[in-house]
PDB file of N, CA and C in Angstrom:
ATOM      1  N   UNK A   1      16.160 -19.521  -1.450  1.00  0.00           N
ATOM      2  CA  UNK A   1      15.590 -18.941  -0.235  1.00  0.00           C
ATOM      3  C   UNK A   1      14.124 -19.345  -0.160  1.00  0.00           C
ATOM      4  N   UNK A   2      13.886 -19.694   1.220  1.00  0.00           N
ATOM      5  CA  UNK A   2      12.592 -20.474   1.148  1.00  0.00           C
ATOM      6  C   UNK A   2      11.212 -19.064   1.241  1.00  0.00           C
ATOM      7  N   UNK A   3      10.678 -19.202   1.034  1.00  0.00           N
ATOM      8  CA  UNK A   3       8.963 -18.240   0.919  1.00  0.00           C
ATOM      9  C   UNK A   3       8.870 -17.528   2.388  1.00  0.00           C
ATOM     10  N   UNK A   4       9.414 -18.755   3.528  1.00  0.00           N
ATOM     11  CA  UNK A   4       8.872 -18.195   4.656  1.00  0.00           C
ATOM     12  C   UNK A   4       9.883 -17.461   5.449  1.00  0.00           C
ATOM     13  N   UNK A   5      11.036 -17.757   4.405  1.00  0.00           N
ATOM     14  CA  UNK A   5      12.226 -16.457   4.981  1.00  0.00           C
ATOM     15  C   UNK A   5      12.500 -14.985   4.264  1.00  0.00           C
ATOM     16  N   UNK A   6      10.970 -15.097   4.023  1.00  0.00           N
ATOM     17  CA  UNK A   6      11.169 -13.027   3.106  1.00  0.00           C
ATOM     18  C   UNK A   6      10.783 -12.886   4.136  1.00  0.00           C
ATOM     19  N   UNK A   7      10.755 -10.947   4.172  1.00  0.00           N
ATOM     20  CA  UNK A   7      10.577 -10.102   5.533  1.00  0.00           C
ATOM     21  C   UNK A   7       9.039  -9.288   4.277  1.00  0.00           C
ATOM     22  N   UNK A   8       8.047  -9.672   5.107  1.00  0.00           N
ATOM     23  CA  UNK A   8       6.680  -9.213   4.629  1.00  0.00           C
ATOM     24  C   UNK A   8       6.803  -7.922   4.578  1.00  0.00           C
ATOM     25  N   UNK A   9       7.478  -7.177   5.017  1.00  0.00           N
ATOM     26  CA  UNK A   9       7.379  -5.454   4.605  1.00  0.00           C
ATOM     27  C   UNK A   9       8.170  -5.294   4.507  1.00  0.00           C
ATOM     28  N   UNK A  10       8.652  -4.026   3.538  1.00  0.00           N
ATOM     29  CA  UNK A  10      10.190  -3.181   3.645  1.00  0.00           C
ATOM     30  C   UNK A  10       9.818  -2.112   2.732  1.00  0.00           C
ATOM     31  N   UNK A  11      10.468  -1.659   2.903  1.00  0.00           N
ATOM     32  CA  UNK A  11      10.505  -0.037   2.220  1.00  0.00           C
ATOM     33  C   UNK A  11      11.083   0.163   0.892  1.00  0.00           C
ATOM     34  N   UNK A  12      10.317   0.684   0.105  1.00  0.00           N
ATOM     35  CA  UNK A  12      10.648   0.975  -1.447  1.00  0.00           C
ATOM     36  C   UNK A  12      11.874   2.552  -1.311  1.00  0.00           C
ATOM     37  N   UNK A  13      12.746   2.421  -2.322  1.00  0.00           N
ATOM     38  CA  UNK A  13      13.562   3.526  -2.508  1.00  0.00           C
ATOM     39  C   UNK A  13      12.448   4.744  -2.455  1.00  0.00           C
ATOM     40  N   UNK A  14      11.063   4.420  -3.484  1.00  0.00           N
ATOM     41  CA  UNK A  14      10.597   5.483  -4.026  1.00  0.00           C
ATOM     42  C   UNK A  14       9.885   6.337  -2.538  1.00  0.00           C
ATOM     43  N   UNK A  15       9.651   5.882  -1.367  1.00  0.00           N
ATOM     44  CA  UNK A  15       9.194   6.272  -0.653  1.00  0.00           C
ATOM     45  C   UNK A  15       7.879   5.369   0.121  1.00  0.00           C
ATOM     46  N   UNK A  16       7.621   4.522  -0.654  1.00  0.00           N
ATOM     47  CA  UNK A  16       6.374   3.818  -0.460  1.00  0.00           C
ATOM     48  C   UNK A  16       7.059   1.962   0.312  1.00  0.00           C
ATOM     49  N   UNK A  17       6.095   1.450   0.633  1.00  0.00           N
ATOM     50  CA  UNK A  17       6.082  -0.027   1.040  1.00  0.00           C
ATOM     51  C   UNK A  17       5.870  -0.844   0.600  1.00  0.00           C
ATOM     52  N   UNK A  18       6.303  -2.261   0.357  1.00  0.00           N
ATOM     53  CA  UNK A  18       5.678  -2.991  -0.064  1.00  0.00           C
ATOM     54  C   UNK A  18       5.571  -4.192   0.905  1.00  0.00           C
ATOM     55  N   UNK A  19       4.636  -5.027   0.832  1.00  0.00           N
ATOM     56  CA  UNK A  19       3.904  -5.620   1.580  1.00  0.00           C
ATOM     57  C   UNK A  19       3.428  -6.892   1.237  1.00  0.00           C
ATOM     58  N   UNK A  20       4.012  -8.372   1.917  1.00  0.00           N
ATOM     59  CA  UNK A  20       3.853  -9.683   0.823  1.00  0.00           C
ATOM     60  C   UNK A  20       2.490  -9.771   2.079  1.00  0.00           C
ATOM     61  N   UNK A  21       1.581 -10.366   0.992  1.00  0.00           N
ATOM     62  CA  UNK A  21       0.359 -11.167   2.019  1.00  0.00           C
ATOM     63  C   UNK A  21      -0.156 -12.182   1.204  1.00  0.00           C
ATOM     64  N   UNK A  22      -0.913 -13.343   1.626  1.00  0.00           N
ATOM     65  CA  UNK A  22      -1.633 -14.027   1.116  1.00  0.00           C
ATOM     66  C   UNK A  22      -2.489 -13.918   1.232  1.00  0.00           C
ATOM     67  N   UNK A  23      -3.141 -14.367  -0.060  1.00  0.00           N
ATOM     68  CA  UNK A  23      -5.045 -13.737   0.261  1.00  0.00           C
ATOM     69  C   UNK A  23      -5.583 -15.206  -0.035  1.00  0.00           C
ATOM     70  N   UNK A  24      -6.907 -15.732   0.497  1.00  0.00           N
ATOM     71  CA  UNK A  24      -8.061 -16.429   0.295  1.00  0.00           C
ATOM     72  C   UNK A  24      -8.903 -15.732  -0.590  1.00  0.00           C
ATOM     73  N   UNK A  25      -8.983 -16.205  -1.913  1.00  0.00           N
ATOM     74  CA  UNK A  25     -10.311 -15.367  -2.920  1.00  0.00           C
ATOM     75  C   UNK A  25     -11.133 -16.179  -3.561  1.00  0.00           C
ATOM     76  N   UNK A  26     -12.240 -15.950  -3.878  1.00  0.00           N
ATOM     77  CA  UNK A  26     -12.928 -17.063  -4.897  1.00  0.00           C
ATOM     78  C   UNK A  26     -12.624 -16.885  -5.593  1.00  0.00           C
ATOM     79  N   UNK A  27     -13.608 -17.710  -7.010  1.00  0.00           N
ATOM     80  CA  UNK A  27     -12.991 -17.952  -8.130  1.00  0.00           C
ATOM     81  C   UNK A  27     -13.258 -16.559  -8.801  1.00  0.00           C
ATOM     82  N   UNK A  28     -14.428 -16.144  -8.705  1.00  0.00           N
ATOM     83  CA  UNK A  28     -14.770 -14.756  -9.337  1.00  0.00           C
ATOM     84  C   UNK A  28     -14.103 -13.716  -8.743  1.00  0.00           C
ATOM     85  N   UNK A  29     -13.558 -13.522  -7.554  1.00  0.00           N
ATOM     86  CA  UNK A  29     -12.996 -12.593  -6.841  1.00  0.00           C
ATOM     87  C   UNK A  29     -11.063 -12.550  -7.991  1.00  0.00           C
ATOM     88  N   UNK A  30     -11.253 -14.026  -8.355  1.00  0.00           N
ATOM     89  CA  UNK A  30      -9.710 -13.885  -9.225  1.00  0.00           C
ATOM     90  C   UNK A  30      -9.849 -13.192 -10.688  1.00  0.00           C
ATOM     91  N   UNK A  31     -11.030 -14.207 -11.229  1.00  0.00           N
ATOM     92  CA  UNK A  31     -11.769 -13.185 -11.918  1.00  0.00           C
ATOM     93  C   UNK A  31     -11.574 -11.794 -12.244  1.00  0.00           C
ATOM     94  N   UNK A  32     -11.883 -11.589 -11.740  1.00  0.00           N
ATOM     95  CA  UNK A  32     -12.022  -9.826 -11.942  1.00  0.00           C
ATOM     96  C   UNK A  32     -10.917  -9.382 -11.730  1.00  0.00           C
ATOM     97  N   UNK A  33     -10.096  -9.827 -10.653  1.00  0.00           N
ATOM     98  CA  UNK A  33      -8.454  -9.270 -11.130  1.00  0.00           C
ATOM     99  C   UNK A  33      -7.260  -9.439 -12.328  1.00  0.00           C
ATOM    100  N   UNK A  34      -8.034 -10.929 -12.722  1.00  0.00           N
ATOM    101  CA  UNK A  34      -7.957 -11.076 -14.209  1.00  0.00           C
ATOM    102  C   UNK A  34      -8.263  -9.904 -15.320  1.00  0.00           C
ATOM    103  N   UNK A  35      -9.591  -9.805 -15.086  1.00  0.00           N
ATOM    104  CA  UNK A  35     -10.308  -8.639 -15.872  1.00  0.00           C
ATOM    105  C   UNK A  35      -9.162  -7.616 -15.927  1.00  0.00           C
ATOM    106  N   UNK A  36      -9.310  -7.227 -14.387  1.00  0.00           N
ATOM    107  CA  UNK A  36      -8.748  -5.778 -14.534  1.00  0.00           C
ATOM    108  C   UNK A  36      -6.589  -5.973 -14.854  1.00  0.00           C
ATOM    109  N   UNK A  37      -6.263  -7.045 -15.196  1.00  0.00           N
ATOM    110  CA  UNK A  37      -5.126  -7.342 -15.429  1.00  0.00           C
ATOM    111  C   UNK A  37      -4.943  -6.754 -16.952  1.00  0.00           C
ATOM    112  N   UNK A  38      -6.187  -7.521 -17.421  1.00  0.00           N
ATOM    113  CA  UNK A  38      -6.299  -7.503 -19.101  1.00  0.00           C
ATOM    114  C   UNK A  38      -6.317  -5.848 -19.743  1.00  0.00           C
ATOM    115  N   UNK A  39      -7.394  -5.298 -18.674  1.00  0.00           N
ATOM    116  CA  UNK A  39      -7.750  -3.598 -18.992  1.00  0.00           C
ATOM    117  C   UNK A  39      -6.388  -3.025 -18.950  1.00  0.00           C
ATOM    118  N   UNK A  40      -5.322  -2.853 -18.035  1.00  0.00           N
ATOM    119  CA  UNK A  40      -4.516  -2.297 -17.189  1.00  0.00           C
ATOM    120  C   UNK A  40      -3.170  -2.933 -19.017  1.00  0.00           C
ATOM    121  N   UNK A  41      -3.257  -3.945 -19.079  1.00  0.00           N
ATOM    122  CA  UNK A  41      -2.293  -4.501 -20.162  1.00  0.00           C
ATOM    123  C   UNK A  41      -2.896  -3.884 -21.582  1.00  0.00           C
ATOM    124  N   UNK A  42      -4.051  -3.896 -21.771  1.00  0.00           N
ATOM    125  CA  UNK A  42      -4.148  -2.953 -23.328  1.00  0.00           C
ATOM    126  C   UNK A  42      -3.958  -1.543 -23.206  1.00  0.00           C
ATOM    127  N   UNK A  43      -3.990  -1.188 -22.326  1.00  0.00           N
ATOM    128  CA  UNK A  43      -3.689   0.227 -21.501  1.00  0.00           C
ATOM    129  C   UNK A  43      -1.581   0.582 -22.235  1.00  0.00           C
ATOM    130  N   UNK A  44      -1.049  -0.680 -21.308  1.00  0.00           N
ATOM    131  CA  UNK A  44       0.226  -0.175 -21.130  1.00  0.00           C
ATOM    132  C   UNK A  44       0.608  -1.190 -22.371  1.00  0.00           C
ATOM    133  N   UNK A  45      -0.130  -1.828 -22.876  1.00  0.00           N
ATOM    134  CA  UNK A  45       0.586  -2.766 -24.394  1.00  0.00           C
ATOM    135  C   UNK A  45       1.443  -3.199 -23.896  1.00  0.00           C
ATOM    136  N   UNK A  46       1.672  -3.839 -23.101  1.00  0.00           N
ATOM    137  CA  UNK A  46       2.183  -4.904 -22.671  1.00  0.00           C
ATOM    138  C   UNK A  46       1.729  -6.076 -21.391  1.00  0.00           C
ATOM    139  N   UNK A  47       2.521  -6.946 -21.272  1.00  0.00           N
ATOM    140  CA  UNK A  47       1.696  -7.814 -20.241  1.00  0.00           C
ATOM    141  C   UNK A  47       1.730  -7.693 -19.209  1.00  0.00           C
ATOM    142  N   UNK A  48       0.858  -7.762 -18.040  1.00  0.00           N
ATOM    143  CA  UNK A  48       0.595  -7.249 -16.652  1.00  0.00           C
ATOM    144  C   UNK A  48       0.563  -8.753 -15.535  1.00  0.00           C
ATOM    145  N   UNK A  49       1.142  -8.740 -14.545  1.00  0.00           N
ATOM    146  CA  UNK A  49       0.510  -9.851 -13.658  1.00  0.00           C
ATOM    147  C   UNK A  49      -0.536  -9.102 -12.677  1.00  0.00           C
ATOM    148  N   UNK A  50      -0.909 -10.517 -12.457  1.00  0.00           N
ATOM    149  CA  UNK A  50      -1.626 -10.281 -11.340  1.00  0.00           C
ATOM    150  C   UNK A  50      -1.418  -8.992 -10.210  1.00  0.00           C
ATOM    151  N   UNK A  51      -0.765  -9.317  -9.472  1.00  0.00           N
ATOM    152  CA  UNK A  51      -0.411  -8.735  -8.188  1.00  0.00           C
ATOM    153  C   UNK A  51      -0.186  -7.061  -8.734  1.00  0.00           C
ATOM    154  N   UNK A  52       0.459  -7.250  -9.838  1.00  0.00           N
ATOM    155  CA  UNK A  52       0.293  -5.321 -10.274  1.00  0.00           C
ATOM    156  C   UNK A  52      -0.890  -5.046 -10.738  1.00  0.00           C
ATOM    157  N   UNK A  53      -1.898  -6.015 -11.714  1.00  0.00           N
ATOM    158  CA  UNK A  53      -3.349  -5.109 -11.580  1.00  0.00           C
ATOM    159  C   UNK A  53      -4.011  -4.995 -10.405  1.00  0.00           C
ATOM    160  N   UNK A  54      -3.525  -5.644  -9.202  1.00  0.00           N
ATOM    161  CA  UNK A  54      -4.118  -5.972  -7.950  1.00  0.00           C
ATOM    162  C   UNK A  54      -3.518  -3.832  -7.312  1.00  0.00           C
ATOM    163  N   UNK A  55      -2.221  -4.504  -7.005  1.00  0.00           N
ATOM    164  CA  UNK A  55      -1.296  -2.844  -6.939  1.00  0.00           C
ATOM    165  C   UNK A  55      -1.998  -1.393  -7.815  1.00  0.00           C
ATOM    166  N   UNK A  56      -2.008  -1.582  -9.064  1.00  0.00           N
ATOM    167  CA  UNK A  56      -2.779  -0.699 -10.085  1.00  0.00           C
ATOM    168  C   UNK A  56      -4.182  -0.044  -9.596  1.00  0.00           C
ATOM    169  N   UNK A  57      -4.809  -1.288  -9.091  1.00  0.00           N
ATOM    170  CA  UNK A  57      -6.228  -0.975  -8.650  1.00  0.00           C
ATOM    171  C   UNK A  57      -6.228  -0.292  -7.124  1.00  0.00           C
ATOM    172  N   UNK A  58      -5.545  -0.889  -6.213  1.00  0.00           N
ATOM    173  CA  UNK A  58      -5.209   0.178  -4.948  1.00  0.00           C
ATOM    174  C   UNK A  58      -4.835   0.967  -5.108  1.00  0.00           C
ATOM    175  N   UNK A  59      -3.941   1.400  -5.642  1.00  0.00           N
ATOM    176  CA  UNK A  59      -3.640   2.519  -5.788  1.00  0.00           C
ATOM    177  C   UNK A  59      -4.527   3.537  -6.720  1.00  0.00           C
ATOM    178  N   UNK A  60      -5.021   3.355  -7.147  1.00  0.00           N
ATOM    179  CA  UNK A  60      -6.521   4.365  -8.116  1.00  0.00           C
ATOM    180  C   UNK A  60      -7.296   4.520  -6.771  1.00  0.00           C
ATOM    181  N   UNK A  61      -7.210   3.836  -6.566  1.00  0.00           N
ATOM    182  CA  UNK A  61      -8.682   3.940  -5.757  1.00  0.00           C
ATOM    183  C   UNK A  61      -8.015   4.996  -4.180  1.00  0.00           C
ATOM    184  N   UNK A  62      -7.068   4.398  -3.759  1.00  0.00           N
ATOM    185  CA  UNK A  62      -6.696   5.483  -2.650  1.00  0.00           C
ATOM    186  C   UNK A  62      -6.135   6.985  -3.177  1.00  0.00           C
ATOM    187  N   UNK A  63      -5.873   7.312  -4.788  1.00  0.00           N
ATOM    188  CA  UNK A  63      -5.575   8.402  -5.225  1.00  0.00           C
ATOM    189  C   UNK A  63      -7.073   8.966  -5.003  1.00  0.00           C
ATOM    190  N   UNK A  64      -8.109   8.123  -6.190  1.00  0.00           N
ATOM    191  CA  UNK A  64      -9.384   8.770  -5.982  1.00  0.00           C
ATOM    192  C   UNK A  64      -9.976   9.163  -4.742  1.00  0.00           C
ATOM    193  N   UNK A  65      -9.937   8.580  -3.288  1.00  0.00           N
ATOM    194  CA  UNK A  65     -10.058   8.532  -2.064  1.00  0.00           C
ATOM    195  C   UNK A  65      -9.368  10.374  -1.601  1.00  0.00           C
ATOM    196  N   UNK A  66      -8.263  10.176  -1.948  1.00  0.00           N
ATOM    197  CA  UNK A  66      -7.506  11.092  -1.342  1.00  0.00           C
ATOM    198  C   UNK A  66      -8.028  12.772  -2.030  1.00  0.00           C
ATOM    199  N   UNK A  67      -8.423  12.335  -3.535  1.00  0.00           N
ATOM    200  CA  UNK A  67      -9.068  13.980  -4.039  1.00  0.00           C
ATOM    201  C   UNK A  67     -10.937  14.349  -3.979  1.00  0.00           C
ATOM    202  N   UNK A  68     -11.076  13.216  -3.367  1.00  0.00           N
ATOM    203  CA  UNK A  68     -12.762  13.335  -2.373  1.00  0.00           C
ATOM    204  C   UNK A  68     -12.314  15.151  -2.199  1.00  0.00           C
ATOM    205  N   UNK A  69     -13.690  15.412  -2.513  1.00  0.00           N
ATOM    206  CA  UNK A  69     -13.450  17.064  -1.895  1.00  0.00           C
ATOM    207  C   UNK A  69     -14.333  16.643  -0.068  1.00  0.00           C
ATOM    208  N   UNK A  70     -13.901  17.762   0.990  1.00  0.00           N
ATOM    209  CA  UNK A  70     -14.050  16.586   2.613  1.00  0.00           C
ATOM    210  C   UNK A  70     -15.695  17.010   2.626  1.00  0.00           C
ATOM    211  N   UNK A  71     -15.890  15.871   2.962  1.00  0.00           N
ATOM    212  CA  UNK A  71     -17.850  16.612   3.280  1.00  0.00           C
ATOM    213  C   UNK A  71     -17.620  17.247   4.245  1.00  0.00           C
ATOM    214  N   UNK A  72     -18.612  18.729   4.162  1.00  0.00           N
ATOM    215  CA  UNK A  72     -18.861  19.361   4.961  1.00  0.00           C
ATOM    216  C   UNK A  72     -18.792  19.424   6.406  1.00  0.00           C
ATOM    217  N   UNK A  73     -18.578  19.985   7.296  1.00  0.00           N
ATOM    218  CA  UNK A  73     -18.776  19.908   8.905  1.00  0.00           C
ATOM    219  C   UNK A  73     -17.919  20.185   9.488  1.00  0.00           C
ATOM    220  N   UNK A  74     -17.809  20.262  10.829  1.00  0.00           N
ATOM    221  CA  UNK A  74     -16.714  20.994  11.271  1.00  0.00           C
ATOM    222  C   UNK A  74     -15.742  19.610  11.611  1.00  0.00           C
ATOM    223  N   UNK A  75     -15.805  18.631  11.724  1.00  0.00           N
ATOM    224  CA  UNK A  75     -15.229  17.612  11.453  1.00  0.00           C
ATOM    225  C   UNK A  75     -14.065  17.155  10.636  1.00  0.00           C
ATOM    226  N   UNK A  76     -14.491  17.920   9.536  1.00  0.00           N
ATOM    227  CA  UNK A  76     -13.979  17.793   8.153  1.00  0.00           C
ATOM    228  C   UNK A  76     -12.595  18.702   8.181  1.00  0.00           C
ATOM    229  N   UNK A  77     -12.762  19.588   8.838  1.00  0.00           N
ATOM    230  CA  UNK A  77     -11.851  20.853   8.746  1.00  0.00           C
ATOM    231  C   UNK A  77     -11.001  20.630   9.961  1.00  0.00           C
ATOM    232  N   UNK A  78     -11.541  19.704  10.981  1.00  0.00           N
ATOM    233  CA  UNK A  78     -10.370  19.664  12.448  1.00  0.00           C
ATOM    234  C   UNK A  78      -9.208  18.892  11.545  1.00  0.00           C
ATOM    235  N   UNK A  79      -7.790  19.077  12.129  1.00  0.00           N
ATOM    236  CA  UNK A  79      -6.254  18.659  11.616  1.00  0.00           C
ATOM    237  C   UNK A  79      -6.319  16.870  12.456  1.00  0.00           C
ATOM    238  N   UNK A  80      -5.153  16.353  11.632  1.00  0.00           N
ATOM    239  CA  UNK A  80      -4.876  14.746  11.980  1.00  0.00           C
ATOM    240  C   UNK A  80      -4.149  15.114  13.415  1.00  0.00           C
ATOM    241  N   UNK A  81      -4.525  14.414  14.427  1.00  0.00           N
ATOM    242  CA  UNK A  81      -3.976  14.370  15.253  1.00  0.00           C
ATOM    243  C   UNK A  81      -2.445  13.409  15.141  1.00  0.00           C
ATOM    244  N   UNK A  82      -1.035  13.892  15.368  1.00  0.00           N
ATOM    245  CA  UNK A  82       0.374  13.017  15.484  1.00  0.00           C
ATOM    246  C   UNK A  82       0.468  12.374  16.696  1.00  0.00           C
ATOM    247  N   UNK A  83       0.101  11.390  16.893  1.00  0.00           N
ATOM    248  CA  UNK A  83       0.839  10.664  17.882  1.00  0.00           C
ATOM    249  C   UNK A  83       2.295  11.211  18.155  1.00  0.00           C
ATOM    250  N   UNK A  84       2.917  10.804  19.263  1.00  0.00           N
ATOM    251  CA  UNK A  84       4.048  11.294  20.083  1.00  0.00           C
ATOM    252  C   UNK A  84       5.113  12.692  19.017  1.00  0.00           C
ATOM    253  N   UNK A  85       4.253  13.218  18.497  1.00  0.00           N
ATOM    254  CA  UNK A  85       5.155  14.627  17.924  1.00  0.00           C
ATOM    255  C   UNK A  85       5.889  13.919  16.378  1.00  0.00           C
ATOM    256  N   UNK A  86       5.155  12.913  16.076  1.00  0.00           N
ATOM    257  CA  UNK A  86       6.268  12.514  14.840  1.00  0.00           C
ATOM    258  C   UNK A  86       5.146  12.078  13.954  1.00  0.00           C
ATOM    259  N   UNK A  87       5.475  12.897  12.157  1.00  0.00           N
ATOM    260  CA  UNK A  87       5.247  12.113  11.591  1.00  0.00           C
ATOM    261  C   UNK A  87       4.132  11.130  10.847  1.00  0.00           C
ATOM    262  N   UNK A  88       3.547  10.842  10.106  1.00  0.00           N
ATOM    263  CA  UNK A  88       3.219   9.768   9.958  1.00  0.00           C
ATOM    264  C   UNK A  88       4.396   8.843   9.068  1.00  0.00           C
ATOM    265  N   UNK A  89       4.801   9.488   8.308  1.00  0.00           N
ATOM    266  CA  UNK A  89       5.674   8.970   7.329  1.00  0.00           C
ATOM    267  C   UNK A  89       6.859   8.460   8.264  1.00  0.00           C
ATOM    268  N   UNK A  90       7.361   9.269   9.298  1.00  0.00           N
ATOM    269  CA  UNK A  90       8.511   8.953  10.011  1.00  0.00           C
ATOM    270  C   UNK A  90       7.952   7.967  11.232  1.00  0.00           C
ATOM    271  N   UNK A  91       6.755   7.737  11.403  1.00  0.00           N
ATOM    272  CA  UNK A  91       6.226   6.660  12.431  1.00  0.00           C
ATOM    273  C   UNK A  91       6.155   5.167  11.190  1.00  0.00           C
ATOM    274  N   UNK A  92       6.240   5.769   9.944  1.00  0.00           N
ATOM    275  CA  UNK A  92       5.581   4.257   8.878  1.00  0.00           C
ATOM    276  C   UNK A  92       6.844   3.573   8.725  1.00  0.00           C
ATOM    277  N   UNK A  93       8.538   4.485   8.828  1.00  0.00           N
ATOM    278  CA  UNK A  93       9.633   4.795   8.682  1.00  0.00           C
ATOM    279  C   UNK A  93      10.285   3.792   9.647  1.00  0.00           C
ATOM    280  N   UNK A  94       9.539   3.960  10.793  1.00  0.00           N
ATOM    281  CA  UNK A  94      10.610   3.400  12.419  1.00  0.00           C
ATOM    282  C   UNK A  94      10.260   2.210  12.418  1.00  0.00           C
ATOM    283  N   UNK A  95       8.092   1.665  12.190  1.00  0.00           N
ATOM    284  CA  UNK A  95       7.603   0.919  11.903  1.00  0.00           C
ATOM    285  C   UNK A  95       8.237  -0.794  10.917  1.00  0.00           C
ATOM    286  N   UNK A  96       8.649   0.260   9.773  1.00  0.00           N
ATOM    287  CA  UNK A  96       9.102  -0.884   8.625  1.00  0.00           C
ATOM    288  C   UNK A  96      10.036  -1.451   9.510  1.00  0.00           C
ATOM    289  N   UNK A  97      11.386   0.142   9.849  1.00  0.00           N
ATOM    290  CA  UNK A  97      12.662  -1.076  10.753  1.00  0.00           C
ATOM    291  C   UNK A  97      12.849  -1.390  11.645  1.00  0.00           C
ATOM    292  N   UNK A  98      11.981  -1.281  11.885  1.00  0.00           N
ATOM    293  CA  UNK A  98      11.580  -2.627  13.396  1.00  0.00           C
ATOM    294  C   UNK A  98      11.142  -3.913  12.960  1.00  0.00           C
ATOM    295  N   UNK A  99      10.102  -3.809  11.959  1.00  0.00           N
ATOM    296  CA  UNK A  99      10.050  -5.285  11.183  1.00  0.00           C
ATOM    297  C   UNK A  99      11.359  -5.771  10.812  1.00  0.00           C
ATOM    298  N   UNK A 100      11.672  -5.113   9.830  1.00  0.00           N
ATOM    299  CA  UNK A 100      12.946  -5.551   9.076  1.00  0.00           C
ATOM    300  C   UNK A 100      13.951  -5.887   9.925  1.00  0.00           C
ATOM    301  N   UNK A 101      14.446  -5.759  11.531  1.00  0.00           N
ATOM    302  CA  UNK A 101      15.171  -5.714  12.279  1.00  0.00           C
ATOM    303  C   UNK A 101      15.777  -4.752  12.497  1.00  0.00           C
ATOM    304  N   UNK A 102      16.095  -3.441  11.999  1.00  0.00           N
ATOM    305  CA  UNK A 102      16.933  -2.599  11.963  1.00  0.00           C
ATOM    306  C   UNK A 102      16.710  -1.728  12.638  1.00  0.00           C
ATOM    307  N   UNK A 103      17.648  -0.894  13.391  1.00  0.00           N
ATOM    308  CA  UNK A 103      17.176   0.043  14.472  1.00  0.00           C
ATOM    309  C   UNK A 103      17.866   1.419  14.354  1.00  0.00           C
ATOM    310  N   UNK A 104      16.843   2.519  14.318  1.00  0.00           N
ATOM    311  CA  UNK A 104      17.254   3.657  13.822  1.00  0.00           C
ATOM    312  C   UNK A 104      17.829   4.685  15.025  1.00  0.00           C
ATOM    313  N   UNK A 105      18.591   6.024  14.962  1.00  0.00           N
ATOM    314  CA  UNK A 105      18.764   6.097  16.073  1.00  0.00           C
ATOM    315  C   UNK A 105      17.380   7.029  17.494  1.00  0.00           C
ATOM    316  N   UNK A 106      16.019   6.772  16.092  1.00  0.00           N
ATOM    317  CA  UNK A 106      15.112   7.137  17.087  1.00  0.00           C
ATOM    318  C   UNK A 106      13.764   5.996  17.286  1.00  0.00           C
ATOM    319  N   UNK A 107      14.402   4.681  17.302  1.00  0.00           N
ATOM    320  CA  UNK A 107      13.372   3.203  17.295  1.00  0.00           C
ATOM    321  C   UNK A 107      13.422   3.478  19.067  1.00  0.00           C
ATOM    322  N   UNK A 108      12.739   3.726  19.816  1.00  0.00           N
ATOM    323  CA  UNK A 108      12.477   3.813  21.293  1.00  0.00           C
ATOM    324  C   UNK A 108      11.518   3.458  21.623  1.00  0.00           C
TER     325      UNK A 108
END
């Protein structure tokens, strides 16, 4: 199967997405994902690629993101507004199968 016939998103069992992209990086920008390949592998004693210390590191960082205590203001405390009454998870849900081709019985 050729590279340019995967479907760039689809949905993990566990609940989450995954997502093929290509990136443009320098050499130091590889670098350091190197680095943090190496940290992430004496960590788990065993060997790590790329793309999971890449994964490893997003994901820290949007956990850390997410337990920010909210700065102050009344800003902070207004609720997420839902687009059309649904969801985010069930808008990320309809989203994937529409990429993927698949049509649910609420893709409208």
């Amino acid at each position: 199967m050729s590279e340019s016939a995967r479907t760039p998103l689809h949905a993990l069992p566990d609940g989450e997405a995954e997502l093929a992209v290509v990136l443009r990086l320098t050499w130091e920008d590889v670098a350091a994902i190197g680095q943090e390949a190496s940290r992430l592998a004496e960590r788990a004693q065993r060997a790590v690629t790329l793309d999971e210390a890449v994964s490893h590191r997003l994901r820290s960082r949007a956990v850390a993101a997410h337990a920010k205590p909210a700065q102050g203001g009344p800003a902070a405390a207004l609720p997420v507004s839902v687009p059309n009454g649904r969801a985010p998870a069930e808008q990320a849900r309809q989203a994937i199968d529409k990429i993927n081709g698949r049509s649910g019985p609420e893709s409208a």
